[in-house]
Protein backbone atom coordinates (compact mmCIF):
# COMPACT_ATOMS: atom_id res chain seq x y z
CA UNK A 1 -24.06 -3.80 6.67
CA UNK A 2 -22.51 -3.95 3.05
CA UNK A 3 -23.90 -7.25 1.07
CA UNK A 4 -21.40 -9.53 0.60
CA UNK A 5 -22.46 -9.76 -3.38
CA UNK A 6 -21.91 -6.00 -3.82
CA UNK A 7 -18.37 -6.34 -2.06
CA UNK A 8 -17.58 -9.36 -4.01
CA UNK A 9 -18.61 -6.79 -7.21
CA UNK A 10 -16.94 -3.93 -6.40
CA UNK A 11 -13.70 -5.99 -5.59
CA UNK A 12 -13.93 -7.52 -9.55
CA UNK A 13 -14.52 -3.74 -10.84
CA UNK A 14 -11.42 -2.42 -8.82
CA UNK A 15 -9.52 -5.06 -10.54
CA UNK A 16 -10.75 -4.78 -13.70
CA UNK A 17 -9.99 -1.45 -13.65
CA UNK A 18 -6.36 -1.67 -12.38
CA UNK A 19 -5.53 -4.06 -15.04
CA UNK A 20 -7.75 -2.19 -17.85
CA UNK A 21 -5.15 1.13 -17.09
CA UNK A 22 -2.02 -1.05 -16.89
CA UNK A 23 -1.55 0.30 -13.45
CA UNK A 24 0.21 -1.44 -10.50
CA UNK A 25 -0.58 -0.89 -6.77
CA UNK A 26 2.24 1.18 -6.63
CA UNK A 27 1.06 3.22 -9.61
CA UNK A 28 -2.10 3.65 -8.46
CA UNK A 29 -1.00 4.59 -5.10
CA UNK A 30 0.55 7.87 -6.20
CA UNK A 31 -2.56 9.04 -8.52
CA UNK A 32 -5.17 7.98 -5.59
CA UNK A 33 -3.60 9.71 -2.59
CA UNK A 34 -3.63 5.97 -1.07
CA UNK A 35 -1.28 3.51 -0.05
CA UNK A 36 -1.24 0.38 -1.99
CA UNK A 37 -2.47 -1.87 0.95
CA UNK A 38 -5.69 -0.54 1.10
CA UNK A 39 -6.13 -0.66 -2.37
CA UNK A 40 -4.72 -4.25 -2.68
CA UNK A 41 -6.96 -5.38 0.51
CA UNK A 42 -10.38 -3.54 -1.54
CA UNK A 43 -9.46 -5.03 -4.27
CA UNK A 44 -9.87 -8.63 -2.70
CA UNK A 45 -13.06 -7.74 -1.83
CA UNK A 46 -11.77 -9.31 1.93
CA UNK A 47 -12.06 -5.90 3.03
CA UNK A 48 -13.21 -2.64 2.53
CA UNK A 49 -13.11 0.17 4.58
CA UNK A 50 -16.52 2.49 4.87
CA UNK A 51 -14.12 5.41 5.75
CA UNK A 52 -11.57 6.14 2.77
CA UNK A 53 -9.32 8.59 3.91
CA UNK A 54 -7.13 10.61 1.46
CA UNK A 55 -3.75 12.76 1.67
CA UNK A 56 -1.45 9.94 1.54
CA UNK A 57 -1.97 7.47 4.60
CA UNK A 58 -5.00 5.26 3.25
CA UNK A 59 -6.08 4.41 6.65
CA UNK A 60 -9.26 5.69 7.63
């Protein structure tokens, strides 16, 4: 089980790193390879998926 600290950390990074490159969901989407929900949902730190999947679906 992922602690709920290191989700809470990664979640601030992801942001911080989003806003650091001027990058929107949608932006980011297209250079990741994954949809912007997943992104937007890790980036919460509500959720995060232990299976990333890439090729353009962002489900796992």
């Amino acid at each position: 089980m992922t602690d709920l600290k290191e989700v809470a950390e990664l979640a601030r990074e992801l942001r911080a790193l989003r806003r650091s490159a001027q990058l929107t969901y949608q932006r980011l989407s297209a250079k990741s390879h994954y949809t912007a929900a997943p992104l937007s949902a890790a980036a919460s730190g509500n959720t995060v998926s232990t299976r990333w999947h890439g090729g353009g679906h962002g489900a796992p």
